[in-house]
C-alpha atoms as a PDB file:
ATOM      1  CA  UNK A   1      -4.406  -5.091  83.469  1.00  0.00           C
ATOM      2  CA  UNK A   2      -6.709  -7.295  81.381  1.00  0.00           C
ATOM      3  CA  UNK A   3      -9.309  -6.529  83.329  1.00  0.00           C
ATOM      4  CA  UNK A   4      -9.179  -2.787  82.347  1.00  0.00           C
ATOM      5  CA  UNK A   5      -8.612  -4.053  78.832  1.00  0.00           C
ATOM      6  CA  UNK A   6     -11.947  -5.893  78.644  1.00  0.00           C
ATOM      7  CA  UNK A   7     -14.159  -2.881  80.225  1.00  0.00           C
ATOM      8  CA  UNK A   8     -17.009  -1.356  77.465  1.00  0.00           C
ATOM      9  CA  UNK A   9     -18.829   1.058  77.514  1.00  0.00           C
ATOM     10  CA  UNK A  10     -22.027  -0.155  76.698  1.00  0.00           C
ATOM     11  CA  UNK A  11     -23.658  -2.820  78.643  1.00  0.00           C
ATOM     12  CA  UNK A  12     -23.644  -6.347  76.506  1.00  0.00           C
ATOM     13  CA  UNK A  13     -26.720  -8.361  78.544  1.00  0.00           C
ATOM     14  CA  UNK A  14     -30.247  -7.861  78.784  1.00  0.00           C
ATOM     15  CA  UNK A  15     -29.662  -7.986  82.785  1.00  0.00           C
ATOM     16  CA  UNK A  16     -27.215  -5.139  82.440  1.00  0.00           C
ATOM     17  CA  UNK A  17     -29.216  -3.165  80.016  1.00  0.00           C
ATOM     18  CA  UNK A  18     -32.093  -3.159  82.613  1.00  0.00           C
ATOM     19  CA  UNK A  19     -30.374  -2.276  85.320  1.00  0.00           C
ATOM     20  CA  UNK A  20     -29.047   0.669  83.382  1.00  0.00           C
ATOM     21  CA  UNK A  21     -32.297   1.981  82.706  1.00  0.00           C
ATOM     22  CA  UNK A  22     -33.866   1.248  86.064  1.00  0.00           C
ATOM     23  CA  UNK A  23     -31.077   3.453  87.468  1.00  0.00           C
ATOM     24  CA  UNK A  24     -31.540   6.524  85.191  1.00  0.00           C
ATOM     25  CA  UNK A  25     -34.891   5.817  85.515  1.00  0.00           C
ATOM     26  CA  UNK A  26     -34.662   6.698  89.261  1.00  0.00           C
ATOM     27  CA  UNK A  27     -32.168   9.342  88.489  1.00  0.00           C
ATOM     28  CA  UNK A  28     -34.822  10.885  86.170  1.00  0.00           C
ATOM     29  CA  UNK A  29     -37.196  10.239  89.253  1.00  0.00           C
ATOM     30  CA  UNK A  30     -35.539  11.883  91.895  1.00  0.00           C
ATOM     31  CA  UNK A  31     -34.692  14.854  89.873  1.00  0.00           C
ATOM     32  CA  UNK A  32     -38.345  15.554  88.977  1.00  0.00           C
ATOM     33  CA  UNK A  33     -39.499  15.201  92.171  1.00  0.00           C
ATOM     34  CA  UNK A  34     -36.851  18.033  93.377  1.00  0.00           C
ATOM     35  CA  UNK A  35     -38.294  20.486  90.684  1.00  0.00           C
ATOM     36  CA  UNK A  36     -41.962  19.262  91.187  1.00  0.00           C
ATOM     37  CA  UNK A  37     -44.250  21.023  94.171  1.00  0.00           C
ATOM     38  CA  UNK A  38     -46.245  17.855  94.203  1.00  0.00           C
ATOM     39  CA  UNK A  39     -45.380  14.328  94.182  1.00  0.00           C
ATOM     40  CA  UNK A  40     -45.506  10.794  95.736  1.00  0.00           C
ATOM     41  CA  UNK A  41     -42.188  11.850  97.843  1.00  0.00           C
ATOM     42  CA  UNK A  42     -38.959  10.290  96.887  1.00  0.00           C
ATOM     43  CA  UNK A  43     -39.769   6.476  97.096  1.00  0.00           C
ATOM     44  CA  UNK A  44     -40.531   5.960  93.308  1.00  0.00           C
ATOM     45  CA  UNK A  45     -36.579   7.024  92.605  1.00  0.00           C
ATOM     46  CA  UNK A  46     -35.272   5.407  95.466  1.00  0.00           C
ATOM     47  CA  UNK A  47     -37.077   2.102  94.193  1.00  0.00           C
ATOM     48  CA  UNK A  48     -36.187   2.642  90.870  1.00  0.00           C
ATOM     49  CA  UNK A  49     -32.409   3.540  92.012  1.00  0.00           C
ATOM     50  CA  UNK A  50     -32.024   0.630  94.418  1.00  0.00           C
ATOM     51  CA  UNK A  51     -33.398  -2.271  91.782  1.00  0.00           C
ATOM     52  CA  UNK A  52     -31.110  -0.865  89.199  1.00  0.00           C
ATOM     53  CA  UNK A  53     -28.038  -1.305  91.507  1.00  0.00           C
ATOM     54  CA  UNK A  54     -29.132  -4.859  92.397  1.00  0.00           C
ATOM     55  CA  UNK A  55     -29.932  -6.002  88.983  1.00  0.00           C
ATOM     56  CA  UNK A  56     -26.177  -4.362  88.248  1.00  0.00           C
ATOM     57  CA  UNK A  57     -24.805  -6.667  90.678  1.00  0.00           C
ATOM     58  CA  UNK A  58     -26.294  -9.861  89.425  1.00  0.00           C
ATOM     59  CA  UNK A  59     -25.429  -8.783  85.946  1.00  0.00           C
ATOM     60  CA  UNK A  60     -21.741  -8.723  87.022  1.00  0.00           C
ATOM     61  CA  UNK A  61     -21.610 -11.600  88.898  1.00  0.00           C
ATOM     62  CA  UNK A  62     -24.106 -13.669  86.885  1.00  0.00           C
ATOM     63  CA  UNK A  63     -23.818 -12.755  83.669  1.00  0.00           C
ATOM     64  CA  UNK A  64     -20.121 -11.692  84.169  1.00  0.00           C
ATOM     65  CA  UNK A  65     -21.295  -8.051  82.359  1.00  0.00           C
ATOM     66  CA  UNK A  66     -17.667  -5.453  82.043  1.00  0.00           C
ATOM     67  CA  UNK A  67     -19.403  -2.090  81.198  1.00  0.00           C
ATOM     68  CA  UNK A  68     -17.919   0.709  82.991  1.00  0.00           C
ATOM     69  CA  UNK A  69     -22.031   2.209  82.874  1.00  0.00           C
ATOM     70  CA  UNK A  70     -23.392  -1.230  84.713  1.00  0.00           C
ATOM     71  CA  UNK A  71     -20.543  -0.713  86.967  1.00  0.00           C
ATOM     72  CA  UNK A  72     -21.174   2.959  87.890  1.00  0.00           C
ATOM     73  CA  UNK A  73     -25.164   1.466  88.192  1.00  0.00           C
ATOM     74  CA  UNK A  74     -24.092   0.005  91.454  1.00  0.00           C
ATOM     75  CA  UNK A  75     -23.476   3.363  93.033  1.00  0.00           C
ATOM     76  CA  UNK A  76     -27.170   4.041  93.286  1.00  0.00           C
ATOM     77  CA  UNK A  77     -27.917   0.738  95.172  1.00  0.00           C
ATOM     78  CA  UNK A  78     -25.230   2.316  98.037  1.00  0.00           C
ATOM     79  CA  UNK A  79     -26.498   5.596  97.954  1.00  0.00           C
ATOM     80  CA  UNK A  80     -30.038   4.506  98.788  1.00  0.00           C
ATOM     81  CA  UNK A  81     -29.011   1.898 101.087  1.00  0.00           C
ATOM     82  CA  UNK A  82     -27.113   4.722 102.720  1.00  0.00           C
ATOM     83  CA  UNK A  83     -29.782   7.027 102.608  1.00  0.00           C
ATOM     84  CA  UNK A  84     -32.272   4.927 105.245  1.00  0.00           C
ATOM     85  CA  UNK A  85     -29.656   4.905 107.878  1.00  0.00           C
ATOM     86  CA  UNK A  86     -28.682   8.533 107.516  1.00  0.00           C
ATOM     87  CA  UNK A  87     -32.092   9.811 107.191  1.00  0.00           C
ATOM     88  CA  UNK A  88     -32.608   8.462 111.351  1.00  0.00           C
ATOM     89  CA  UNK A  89     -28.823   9.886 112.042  1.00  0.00           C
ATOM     90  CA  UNK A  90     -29.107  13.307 110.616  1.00  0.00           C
ATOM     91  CA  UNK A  91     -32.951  13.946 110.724  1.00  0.00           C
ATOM     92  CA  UNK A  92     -34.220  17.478 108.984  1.00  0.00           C
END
């Protein structure tokens, strides 16, 4: 229960406050690239996604952040680490 009790909601580090941005950074990314007839495809939000959920993780294990929004940063990282594989499963 103390762990719940020491959750914030913003981040506290400099790690976690990057990672937050890289990740709605990508967010931003990927959504103007869905409403945008041109582009440079979806890699620039997947990058930015994916280095915002790995500077998340080293910000909670390094750093030891407890934000609830560097925590939810992580889910990025898995959804473009899940995206590669699924891409070659389920191709368009």
């Amino acid at each position: 229960m103390t762990f719940f009790k020491s959750l914030t909601l913003a981040p506290i580090t400099t790690l976690g406050r990057m990672a937050l941005g890289f990740a709605l950074a990508g967010f931003l990314l990927n959504m103007l690239w869905s409403i945008m007839p041109f582009g440079l495809g979806g890699f620039p939000g997947l990058a930015c996604s994916a280095l915002g959920g790995l500077l998340a993780l080293v910000a909670i294990i390094r750093d030891r952040e407890r934000s609830w929004l560097v925590i939810l940063a992580v889910l990025p990282l898995l959804f473009a680490l899940l995206s590669i594989p699924l891409h070659f499963i389920f191709p368009d």
